[in-house]
Protein backbone atom coordinates (compact mmCIF):
# COMPACT_ATOMS: atom_id res chain seq x y z
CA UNK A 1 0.00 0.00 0.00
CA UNK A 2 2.87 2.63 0.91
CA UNK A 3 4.28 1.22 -2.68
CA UNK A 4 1.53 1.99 -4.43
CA UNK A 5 1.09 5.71 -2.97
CA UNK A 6 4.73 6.55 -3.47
CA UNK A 7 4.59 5.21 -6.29
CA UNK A 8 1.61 7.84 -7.64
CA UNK A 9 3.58 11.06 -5.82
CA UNK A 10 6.27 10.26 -8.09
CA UNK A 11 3.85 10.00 -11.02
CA UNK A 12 2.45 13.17 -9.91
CA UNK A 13 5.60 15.11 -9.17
CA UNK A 14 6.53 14.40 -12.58
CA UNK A 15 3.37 15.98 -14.54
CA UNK A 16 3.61 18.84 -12.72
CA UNK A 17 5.81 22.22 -14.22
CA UNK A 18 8.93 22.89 -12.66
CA UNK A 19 9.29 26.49 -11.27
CA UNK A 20 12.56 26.92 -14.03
CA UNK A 21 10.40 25.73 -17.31
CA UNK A 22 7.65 28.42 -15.90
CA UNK A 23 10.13 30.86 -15.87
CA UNK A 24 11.89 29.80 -19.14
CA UNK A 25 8.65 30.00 -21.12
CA UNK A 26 7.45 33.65 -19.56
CA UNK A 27 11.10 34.72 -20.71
CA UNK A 28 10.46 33.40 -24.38
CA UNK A 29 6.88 34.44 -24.15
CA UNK A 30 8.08 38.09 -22.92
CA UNK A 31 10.67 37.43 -25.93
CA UNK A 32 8.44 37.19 -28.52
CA UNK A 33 6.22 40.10 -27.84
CA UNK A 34 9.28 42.29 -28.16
CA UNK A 35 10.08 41.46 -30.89
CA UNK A 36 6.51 41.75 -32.51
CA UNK A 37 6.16 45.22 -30.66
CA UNK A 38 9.97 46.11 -32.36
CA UNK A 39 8.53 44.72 -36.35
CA UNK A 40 5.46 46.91 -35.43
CA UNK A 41 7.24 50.10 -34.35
CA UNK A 42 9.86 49.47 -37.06
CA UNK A 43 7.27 49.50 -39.85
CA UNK A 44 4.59 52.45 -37.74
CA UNK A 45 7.73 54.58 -36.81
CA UNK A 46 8.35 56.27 -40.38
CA UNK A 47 4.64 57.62 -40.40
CA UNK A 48 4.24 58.08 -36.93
CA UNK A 49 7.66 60.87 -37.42
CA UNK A 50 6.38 62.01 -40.77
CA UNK A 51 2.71 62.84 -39.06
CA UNK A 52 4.74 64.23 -35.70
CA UNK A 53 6.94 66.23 -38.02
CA UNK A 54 4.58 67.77 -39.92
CA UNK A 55 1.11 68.07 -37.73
CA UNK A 56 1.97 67.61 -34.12
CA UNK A 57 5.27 70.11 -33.91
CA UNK A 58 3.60 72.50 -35.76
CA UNK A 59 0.30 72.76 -33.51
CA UNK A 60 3.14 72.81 -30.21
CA UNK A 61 5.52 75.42 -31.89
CA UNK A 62 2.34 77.73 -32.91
CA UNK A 63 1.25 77.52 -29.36
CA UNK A 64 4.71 78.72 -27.97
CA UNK A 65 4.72 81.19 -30.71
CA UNK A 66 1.16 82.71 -29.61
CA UNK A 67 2.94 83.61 -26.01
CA UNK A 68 6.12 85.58 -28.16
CA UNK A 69 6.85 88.20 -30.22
CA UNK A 70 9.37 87.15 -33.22
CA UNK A 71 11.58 89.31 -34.66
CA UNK A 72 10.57 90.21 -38.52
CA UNK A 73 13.62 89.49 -39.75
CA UNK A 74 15.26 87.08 -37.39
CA UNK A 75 13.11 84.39 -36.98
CA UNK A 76 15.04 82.47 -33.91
CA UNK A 77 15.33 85.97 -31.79
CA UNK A 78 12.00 85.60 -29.86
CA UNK A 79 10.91 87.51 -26.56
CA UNK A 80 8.18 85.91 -23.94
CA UNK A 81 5.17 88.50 -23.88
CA UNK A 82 3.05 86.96 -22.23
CA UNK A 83 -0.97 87.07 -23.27
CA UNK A 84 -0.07 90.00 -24.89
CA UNK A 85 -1.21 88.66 -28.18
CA UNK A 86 -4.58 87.34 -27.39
CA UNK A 87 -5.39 90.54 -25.59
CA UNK A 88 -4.44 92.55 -28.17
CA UNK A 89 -7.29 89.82 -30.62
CA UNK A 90 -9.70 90.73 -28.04
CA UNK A 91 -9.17 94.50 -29.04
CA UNK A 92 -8.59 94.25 -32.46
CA UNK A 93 -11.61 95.15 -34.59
CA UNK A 94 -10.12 93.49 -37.88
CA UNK A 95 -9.83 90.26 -35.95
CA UNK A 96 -13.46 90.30 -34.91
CA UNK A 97 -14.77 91.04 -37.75
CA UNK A 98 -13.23 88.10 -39.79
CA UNK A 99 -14.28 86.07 -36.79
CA UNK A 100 -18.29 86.72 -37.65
CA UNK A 101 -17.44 86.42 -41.01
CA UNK A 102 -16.40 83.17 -40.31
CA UNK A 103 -19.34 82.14 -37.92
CA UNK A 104 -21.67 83.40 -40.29
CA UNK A 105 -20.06 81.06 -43.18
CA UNK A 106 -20.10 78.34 -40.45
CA UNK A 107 -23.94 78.73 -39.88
CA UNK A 108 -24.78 79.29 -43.88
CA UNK A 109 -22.85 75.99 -44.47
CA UNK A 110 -23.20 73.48 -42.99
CA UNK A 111 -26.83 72.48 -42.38
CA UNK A 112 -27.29 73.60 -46.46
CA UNK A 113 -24.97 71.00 -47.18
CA UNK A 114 -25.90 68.33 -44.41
CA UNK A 115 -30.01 68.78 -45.52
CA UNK A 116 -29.18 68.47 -49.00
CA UNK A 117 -26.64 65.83 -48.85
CA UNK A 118 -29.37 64.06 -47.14
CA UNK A 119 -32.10 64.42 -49.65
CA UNK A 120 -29.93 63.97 -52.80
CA UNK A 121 -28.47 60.88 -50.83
CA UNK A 122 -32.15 59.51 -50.28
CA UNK A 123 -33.22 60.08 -53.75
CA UNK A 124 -30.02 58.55 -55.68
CA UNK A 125 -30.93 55.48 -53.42
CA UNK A 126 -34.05 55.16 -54.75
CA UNK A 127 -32.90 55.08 -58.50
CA UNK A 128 -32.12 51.63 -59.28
CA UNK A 129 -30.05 52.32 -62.66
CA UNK A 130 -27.47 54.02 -62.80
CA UNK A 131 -27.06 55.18 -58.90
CA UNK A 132 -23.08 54.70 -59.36
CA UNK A 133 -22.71 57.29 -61.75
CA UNK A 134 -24.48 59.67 -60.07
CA UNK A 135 -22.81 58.87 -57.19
CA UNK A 136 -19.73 59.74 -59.24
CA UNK A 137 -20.81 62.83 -60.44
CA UNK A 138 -21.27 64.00 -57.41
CA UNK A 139 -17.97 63.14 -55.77
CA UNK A 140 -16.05 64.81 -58.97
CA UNK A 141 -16.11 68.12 -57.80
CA UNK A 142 -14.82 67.45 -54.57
CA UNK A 143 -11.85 66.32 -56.41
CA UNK A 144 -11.86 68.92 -58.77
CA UNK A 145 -8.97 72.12 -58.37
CA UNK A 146 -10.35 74.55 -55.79
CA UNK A 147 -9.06 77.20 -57.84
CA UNK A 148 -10.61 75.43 -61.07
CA UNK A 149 -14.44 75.61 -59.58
CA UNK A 150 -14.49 79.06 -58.27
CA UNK A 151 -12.85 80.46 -61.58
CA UNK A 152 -15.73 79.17 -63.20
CA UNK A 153 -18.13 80.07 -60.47
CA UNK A 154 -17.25 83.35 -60.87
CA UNK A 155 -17.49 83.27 -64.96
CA UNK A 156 -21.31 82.43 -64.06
CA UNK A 157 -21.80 84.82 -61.48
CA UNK A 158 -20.61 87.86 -63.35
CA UNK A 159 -22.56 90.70 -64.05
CA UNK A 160 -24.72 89.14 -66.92
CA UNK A 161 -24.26 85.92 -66.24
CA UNK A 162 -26.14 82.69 -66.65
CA UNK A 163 -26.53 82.68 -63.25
CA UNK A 164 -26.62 85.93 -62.22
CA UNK A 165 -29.75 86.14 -64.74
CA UNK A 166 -31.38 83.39 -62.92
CA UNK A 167 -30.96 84.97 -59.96
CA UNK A 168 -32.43 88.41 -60.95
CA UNK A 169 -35.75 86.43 -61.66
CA UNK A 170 -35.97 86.23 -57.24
CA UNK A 171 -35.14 90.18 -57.20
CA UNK A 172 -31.18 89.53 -56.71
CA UNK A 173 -29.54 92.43 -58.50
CA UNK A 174 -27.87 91.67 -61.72
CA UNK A 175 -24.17 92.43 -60.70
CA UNK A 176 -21.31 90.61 -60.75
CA UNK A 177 -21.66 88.30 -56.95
CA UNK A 178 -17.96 88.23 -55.88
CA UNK A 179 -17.43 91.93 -56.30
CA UNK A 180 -20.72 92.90 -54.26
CA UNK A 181 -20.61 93.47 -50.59
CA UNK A 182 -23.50 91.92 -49.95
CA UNK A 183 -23.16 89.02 -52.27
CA UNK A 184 -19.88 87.62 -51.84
CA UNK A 185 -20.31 85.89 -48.72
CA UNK A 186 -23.35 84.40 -50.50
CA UNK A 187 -21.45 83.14 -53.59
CA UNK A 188 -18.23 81.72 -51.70
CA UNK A 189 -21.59 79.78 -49.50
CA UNK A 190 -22.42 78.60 -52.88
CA UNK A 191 -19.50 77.64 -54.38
CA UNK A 192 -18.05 75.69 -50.97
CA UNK A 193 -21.21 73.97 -50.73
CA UNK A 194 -21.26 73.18 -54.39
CA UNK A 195 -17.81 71.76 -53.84
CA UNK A 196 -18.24 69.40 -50.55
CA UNK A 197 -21.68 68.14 -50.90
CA UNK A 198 -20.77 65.38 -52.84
CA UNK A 199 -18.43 64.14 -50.30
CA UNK A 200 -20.93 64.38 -47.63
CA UNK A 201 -23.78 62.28 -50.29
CA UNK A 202 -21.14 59.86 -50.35
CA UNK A 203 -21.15 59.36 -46.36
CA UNK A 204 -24.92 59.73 -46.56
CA UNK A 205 -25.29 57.02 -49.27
CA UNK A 206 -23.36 54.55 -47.28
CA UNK A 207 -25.64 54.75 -43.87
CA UNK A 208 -28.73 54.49 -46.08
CA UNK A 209 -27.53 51.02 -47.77
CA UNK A 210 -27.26 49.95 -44.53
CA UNK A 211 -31.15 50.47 -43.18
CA UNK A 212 -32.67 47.21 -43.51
CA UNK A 213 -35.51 47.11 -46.10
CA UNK A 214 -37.70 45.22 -43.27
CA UNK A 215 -37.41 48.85 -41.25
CA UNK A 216 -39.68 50.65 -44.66
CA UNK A 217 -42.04 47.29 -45.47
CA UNK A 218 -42.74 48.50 -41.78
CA UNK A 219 -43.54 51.38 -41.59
CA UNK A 220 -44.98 51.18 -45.23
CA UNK A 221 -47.92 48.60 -43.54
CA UNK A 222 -48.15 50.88 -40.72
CA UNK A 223 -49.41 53.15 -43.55
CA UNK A 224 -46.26 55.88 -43.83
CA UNK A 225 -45.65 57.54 -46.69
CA UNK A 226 -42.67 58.27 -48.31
CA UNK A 227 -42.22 61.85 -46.23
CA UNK A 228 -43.28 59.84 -43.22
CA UNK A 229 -40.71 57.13 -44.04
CA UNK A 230 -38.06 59.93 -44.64
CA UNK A 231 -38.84 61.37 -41.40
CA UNK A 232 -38.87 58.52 -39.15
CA UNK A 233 -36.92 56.00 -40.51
CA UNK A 234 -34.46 57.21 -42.59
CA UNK A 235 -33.28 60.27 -40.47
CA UNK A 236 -33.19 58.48 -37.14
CA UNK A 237 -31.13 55.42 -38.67
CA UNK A 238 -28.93 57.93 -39.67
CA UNK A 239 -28.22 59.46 -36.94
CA UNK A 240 -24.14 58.64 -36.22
CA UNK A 241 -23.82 59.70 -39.82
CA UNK A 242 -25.33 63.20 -39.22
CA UNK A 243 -23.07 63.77 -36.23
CA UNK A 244 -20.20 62.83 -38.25
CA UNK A 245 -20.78 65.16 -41.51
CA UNK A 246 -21.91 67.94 -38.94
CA UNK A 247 -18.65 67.33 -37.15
CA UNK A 248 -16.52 67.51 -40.00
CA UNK A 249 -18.26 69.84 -42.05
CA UNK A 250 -17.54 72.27 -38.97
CA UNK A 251 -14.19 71.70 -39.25
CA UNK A 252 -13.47 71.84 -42.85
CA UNK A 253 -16.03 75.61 -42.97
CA UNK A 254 -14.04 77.08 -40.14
CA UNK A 255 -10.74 76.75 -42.20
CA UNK A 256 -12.14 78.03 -45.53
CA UNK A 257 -9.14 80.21 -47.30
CA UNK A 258 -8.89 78.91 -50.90
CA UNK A 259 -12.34 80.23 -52.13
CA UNK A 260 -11.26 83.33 -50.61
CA UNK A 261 -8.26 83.62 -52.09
CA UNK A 262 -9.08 83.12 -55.64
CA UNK A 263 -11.98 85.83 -55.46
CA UNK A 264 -9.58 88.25 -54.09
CA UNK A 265 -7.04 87.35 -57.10
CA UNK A 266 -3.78 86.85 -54.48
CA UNK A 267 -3.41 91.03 -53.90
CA UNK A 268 -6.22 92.28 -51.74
CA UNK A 269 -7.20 89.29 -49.20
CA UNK A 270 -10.99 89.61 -48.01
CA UNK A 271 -12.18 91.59 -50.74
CA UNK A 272 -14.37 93.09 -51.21
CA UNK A 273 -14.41 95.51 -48.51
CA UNK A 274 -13.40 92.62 -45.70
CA UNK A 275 -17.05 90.87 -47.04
CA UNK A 276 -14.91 87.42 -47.33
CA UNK A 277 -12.15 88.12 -45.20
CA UNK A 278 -12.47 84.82 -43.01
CA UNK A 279 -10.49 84.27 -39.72
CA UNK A 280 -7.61 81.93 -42.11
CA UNK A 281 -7.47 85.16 -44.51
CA UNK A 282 -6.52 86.95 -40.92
CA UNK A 283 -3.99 84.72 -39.70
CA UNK A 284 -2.67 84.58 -43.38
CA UNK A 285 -2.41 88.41 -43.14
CA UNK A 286 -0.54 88.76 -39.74
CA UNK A 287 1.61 86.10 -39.97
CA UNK A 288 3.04 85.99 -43.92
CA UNK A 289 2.15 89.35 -45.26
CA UNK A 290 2.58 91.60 -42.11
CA UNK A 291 5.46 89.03 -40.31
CA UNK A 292 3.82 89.12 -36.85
CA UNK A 293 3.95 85.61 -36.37
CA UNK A 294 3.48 85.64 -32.99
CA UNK A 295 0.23 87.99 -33.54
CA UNK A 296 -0.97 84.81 -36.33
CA UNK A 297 -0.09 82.31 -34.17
CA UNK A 298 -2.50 83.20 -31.64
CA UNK A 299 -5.56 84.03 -33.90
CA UNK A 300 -4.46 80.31 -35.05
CA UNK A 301 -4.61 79.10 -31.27
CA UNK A 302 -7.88 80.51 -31.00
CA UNK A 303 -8.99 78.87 -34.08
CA UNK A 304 -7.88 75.58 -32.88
CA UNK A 305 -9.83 76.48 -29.75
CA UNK A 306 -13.37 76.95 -31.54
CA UNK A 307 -12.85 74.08 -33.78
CA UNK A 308 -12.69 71.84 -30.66
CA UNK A 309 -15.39 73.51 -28.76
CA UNK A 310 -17.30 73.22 -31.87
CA UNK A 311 -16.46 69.70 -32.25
CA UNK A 312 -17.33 68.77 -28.51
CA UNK A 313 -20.80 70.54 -28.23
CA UNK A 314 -22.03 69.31 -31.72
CA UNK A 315 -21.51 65.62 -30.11
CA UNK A 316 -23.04 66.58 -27.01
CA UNK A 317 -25.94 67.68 -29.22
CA UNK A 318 -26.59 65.16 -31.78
CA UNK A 319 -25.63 61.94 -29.99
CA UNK A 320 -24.32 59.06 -32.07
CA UNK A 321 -27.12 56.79 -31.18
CA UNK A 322 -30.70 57.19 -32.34
């Protein structure tokens, strides 16, 4: 009996891992996830220095830059001022102005091209031939030349126009858009919405081909019709997709500068008469045509700042869920 029991420790004893083989295979273990961590650093590093380089220094060295003045011809002599700079923005009537410029464009923008992204999206997806061509014809002048579409924008907005002809038929006056005070806002509205809506019916299409067809047989018993269907089916499913052309339409509207620059041909920024002289045109201004870069870099700052406050109360207002 005292056999047979010893006899099944040793058996025991055996099967069981010694402390040194435990410790051997959490070395190799610990081994091997180096080295997959090293390959996947080793291949991630080159972009991840590339988008450090040129995104992540430049938002840190614009900050510092905000809190300096910089010499206009020596760029390394700097002197610490302080919040000299942003108290000087709060002061500066050229910097508010371009600042409700820009708010105004915000506001003009981007529920004109979220609605109607929506409704051209919801229509194309209801035309059962030829949907992908639309869809590309669309998307093309999102990828067409910025300078390209407003040069011909403002060929049809002219004084005599095909547009501008149109347009007197609502009581608009016949003059040439981009050279009226009052119009040019309007027409860079036009043209930037022309140009980005068929990103934004892109995003759109997606979220719709992904409502189940069971959700509208629904609601089409239920006795819905098609507005009905648009209203409570289609717009709540699409929901996260709203936040997300909202979000990014905020951020693209706030940074509008090439529209701008082509109407005011390169020599007189914001023209005319500071109607599209946006808060990039500013910085633009201040920091590469007047060489107060510490002056630009703190209109940029506060930029960045109402871009993210933007950002965070538009999710805290249209919620990703439905």
């Amino acid at each position: 009996m005292k056999l047979e029991s010893l006899d099944h420790e040793v058996r025991t004893a055996r099967g069981r891992p010694r402390p040194v083989h435990r410790r051997a295979r959490r070395v190799a273990h610990l081994l091997r996830l180096t080295r997959e961590w090293l390959a996947a650093y080793s291949l991630v590093g080159p972009a991840l220095a590339l988008l450090g380089f040129w995104f992540i220094y430049p938002i840190i060295d614009s900050v510092v830059l905000s809190f300096q003045s910089v010499d206009e011809f020596h760029f390394g002599q700097r002197s610490f001022i302080g919040l000299h700079n942003f108290n000087q923005l709060l002061h500066d009537p050229a910097f508010s102005h371009s600042l409700g410029i820009t708010l105004f464009f915000v506001v003009l923008v981007v529920p004109a091209q979220t609605l109607l992204a929506i409704v051209i999206a919801s229509v194309m997806q209801s035309v059962g031939l030829g949907r992908s061509a639309f869809r590309t014809a669309f998307f093309v002048p999102y990828m067409t030349s910025t300078v390209a579409v407003t040069t011909v924008f403002m060929k049809l907005f002219v004084a005599g126009g095909p547009l501008a002809n149109f347009a007197a038929y609502f009581h608009v006056p016949d003059t040439t858009w981009y050279a009226s005070v009052q119009l040019a806002l309007p027409f860079l509205v036009i043209v930037y919405v022309y140009m980005y809506i068929g990103l934004y019916v892109v995003v759109f299409s997606s979220g719709l081909e992904q409502i189940p067809t069971s959700l509208y047989e629904a609601a089409e018993v239920d006795g819905a019709g098609p507005l009905q269907r648009f209203r409570y089916v289609t717009v709540p499913s699409l929901r996260p997709f709203v936040t997300f052309v909202v979000v990014a339409g905020l951020i693209q509207a706030v940074q509008i500068f090439d529209q701008a620059y082509v109407v005011a041909g390169g020599q007189i920024l914001g023209s005319p008469a500071g109607a599209t002289s946006t808060l990039v045109i500013f910085i633009y201004q201040q920091a590469f045509r007047l060489n107060d870069l510490g002056y630009g870099s703190a209109a940029g700052v506060v930029l960045l700042v109402i871009v993210f406050l933007g950002t965070v109360v538009t999710r805290r207002l249209l919620p990703d869920r439905s």
